[in-house]
PDB file of N, CA and C in Angstrom:
ATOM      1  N   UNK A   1       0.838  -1.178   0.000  1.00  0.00           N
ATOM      2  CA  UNK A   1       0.000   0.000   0.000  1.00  0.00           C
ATOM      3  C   UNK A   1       0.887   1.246   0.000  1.00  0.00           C
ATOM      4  N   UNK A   2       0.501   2.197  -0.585  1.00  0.00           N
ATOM      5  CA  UNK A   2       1.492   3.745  -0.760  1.00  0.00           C
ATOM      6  C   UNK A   2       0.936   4.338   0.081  1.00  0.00           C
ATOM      7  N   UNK A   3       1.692   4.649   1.006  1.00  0.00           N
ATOM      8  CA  UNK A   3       1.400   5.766   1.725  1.00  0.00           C
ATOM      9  C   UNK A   3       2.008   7.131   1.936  1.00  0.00           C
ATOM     10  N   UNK A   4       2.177   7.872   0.995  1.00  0.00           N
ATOM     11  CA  UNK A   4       3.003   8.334   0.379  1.00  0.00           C
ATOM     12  C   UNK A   4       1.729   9.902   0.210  1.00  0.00           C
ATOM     13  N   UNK A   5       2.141  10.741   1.271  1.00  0.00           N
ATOM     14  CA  UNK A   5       0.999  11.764   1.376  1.00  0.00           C
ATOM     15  C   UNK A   5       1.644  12.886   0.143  1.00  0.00           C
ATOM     16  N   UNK A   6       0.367  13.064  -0.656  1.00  0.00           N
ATOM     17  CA  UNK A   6       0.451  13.766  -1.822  1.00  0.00           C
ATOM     18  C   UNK A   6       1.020  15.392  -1.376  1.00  0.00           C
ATOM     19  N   UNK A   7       1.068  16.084  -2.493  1.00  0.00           N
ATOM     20  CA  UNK A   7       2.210  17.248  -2.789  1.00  0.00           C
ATOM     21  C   UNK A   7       1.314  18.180  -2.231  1.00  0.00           C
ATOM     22  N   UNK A   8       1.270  18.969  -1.220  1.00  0.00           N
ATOM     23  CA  UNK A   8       0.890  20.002  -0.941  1.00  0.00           C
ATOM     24  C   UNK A   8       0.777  21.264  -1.846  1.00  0.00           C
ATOM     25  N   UNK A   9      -0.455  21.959  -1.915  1.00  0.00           N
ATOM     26  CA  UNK A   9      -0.797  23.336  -2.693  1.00  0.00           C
ATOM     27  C   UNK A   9       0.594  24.252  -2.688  1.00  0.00           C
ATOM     28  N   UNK A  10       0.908  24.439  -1.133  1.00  0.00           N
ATOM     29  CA  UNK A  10       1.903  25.381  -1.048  1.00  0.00           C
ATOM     30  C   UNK A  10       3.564  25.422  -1.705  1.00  0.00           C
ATOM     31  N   UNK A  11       3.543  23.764  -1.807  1.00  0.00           N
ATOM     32  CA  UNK A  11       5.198  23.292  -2.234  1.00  0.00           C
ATOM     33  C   UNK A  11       4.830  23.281  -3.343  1.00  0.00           C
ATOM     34  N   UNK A  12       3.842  23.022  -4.726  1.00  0.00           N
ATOM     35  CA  UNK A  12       3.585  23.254  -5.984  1.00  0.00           C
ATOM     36  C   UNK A  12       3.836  24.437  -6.343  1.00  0.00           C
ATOM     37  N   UNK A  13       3.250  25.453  -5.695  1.00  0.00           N
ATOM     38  CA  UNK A  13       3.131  26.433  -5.698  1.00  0.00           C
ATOM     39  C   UNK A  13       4.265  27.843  -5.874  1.00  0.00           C
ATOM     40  N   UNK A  14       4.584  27.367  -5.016  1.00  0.00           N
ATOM     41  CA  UNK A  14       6.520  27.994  -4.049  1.00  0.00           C
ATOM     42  C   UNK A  14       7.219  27.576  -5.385  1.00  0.00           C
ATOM     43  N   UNK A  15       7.359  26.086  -5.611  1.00  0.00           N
ATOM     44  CA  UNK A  15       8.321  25.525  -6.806  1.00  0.00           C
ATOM     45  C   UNK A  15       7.855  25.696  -8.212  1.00  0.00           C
ATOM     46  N   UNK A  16       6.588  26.965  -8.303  1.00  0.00           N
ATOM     47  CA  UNK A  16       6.266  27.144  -9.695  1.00  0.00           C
ATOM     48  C   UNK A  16       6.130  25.933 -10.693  1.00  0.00           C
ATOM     49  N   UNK A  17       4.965  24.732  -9.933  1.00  0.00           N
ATOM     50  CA  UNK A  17       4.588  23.995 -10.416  1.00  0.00           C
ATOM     51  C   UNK A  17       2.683  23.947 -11.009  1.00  0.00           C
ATOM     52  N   UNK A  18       2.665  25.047 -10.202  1.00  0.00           N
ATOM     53  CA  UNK A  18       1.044  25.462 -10.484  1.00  0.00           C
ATOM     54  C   UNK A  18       1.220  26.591 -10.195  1.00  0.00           C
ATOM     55  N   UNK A  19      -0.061  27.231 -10.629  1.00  0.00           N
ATOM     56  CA  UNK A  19      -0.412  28.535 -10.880  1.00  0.00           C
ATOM     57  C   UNK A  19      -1.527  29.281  -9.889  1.00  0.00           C
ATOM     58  N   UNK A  20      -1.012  30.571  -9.173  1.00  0.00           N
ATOM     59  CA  UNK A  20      -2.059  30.807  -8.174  1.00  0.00           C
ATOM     60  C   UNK A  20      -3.521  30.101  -7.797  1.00  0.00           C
ATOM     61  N   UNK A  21      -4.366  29.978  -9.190  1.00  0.00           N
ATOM     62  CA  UNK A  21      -5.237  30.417  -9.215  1.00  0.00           C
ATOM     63  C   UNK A  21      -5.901  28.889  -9.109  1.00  0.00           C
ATOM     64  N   UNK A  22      -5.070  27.951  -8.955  1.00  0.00           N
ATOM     65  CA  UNK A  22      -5.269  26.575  -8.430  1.00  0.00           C
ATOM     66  C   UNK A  22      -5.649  26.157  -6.986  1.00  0.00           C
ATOM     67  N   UNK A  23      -5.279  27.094  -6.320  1.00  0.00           N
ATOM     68  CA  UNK A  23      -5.704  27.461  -4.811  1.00  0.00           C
ATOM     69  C   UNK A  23      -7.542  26.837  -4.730  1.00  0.00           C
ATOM     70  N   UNK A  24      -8.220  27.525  -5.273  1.00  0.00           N
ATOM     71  CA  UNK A  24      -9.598  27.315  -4.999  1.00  0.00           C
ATOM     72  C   UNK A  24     -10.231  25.580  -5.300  1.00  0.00           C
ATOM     73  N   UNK A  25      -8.912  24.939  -5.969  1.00  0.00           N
ATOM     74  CA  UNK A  25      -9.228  23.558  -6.591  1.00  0.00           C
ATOM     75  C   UNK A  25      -9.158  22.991  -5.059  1.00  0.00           C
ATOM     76  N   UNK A  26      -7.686  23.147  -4.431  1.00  0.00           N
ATOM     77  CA  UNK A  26      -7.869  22.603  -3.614  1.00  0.00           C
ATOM     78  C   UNK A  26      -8.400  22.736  -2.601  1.00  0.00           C
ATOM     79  N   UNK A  27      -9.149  24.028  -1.941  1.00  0.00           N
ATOM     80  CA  UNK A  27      -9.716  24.305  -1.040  1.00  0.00           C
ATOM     81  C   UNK A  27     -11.243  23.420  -1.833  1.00  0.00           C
ATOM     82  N   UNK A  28     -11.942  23.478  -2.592  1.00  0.00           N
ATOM     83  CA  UNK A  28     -12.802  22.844  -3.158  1.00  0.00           C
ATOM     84  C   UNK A  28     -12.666  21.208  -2.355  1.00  0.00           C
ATOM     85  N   UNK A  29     -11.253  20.588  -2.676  1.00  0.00           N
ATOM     86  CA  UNK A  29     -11.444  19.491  -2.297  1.00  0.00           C
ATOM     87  C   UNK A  29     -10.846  19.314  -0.903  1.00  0.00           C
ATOM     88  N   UNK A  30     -10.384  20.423  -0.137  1.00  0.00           N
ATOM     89  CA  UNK A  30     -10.585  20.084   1.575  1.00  0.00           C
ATOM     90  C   UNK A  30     -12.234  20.030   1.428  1.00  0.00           C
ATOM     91  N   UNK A  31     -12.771  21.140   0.896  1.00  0.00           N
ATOM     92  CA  UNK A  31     -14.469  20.733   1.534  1.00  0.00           C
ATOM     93  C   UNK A  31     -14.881  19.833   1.050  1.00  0.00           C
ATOM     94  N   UNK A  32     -14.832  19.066   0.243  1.00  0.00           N
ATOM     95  CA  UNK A  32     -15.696  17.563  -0.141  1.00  0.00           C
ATOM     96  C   UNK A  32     -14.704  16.515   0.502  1.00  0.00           C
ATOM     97  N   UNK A  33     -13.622  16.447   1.405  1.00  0.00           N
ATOM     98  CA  UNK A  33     -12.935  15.312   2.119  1.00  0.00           C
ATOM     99  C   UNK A  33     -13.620  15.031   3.467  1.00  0.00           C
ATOM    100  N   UNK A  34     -12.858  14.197   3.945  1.00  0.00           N
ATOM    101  CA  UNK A  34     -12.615  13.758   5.496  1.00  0.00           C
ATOM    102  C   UNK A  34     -11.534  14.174   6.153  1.00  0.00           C
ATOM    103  N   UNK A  35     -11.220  14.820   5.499  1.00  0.00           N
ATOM    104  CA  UNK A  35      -9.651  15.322   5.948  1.00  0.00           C
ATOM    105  C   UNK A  35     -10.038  15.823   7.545  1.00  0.00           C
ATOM    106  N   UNK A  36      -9.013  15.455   8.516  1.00  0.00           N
ATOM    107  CA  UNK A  36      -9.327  16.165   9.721  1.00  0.00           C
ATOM    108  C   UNK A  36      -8.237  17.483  10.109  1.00  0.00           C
ATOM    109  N   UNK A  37      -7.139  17.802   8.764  1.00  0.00           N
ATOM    110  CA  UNK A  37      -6.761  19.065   8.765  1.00  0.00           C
ATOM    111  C   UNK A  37      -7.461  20.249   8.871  1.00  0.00           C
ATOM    112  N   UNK A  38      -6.560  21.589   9.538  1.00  0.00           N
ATOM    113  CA  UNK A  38      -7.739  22.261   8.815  1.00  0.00           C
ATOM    114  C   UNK A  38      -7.413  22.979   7.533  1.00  0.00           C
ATOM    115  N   UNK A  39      -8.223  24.044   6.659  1.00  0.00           N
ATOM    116  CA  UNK A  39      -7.510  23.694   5.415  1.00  0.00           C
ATOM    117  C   UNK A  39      -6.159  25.149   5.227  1.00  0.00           C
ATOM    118  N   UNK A  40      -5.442  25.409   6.180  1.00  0.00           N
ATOM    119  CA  UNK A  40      -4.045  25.871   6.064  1.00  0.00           C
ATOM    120  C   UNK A  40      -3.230  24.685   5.727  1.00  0.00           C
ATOM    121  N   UNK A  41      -3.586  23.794   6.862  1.00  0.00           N
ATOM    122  CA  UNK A  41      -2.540  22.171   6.847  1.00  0.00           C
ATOM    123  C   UNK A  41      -2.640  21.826   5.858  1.00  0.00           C
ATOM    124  N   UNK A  42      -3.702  21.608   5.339  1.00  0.00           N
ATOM    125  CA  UNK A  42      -4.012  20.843   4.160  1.00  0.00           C
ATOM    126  C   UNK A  42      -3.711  21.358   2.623  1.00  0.00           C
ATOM    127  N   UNK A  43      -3.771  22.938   2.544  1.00  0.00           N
ATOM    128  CA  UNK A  43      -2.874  23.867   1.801  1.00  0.00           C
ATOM    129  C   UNK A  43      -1.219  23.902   1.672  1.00  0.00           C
ATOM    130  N   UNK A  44      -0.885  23.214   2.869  1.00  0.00           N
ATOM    131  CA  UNK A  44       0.885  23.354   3.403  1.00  0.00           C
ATOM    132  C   UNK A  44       1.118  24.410   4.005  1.00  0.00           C
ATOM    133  N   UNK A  45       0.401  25.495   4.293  1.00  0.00           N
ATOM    134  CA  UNK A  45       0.418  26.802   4.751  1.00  0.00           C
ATOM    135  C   UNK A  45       0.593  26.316   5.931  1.00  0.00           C
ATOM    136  N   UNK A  46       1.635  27.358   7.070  1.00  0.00           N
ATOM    137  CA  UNK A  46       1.494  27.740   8.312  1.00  0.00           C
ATOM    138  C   UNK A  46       0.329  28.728   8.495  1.00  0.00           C
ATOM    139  N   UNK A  47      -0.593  28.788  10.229  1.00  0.00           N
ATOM    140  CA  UNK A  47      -1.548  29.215  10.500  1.00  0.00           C
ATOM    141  C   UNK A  47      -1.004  30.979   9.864  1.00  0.00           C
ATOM    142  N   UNK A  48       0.066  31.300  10.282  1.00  0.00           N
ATOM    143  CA  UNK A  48       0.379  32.827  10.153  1.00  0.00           C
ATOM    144  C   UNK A  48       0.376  33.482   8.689  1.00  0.00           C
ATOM    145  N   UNK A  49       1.291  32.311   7.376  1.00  0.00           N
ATOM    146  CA  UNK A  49       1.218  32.496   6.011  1.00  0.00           C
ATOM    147  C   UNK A  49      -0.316  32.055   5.467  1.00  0.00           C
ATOM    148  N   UNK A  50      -1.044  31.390   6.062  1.00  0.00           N
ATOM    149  CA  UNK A  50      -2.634  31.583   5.687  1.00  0.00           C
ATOM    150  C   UNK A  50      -3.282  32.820   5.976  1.00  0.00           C
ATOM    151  N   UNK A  51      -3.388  32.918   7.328  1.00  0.00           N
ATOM    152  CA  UNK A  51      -3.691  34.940   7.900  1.00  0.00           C
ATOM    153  C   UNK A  51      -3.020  35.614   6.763  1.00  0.00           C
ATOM    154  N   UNK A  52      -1.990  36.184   6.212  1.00  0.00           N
ATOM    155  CA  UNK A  52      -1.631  36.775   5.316  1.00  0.00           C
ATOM    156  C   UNK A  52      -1.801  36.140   4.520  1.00  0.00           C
ATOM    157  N   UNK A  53      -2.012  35.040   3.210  1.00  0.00           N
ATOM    158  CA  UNK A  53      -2.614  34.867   1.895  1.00  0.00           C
ATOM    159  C   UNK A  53      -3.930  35.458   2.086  1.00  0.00           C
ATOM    160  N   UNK A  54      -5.296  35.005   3.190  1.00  0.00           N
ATOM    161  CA  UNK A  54      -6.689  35.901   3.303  1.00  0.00           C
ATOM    162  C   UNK A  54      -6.288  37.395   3.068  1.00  0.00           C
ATOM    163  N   UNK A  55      -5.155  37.797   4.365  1.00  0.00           N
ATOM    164  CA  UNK A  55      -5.491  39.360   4.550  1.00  0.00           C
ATOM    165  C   UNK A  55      -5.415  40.099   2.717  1.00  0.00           C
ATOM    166  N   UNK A  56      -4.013  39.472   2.221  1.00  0.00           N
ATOM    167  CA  UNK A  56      -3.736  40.125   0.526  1.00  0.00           C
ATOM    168  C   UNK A  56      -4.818  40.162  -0.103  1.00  0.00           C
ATOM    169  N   UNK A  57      -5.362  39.009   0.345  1.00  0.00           N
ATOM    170  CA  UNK A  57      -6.635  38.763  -1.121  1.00  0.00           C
ATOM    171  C   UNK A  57      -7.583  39.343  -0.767  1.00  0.00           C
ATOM    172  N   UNK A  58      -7.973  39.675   0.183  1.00  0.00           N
ATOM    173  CA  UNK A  58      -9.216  40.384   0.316  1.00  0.00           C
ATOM    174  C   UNK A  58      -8.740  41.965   0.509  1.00  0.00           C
ATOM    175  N   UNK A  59      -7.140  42.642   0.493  1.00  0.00           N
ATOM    176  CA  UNK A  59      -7.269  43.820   0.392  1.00  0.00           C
ATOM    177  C   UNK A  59      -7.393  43.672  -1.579  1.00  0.00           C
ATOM    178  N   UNK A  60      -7.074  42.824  -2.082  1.00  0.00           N
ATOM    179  CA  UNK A  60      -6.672  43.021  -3.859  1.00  0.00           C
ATOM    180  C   UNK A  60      -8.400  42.567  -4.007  1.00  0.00           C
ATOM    181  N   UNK A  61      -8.930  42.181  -3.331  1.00  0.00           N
ATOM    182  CA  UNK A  61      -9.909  42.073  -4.142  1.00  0.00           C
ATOM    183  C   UNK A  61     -11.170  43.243  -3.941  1.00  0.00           C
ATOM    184  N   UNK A  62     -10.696  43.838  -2.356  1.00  0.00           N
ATOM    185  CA  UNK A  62     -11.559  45.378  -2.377  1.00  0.00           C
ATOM    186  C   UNK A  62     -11.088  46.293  -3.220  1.00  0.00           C
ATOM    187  N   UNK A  63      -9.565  46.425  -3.459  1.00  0.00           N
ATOM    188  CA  UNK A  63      -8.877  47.285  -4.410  1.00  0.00           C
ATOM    189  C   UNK A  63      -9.756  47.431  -5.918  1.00  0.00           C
ATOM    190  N   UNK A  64      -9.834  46.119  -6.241  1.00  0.00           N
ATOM    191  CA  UNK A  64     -10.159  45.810  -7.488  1.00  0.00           C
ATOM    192  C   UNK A  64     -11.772  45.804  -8.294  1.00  0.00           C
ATOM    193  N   UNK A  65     -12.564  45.831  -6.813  1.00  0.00           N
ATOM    194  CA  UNK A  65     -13.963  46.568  -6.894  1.00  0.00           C
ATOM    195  C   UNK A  65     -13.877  47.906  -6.950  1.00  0.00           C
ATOM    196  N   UNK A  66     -13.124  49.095  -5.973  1.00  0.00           N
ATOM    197  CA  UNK A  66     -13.371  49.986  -5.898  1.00  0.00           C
ATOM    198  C   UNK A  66     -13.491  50.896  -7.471  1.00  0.00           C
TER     199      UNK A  66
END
């Protein structure tokens, strides 16, 4: 059996293996799991680099309404 825990959002990410905007795929599939992470862990994010990915995106995305 492989037990062999798959590639985290954040290390794809960091190593310019995916593209920002892949983020929502996997938050999509923390919410349809069992996962008992929550979904920073499950992103690869530390609790503090999650607080700052939210805080950016929601100042770029008020920016970008105004």
């Amino acid at each position: 059996m492989d037990q062999t825990k798959p590639i985290k959002f954040y290390q794809l990410f960091k190593n310019k293996k995916i593209p920002v905007n892949k983020i929502n795929d996997y938050i999509n599939e923390w919410h349809e799991s069992t996962s008992e992470e929550t979904l920073y862990e499950y992103l690869g994010l530390t609790r503090e680099q999650y607080v700052q990915w939210v805080r950016r995106n929601i100042v770029h995305e008020r920016i970008a309404k105004s």
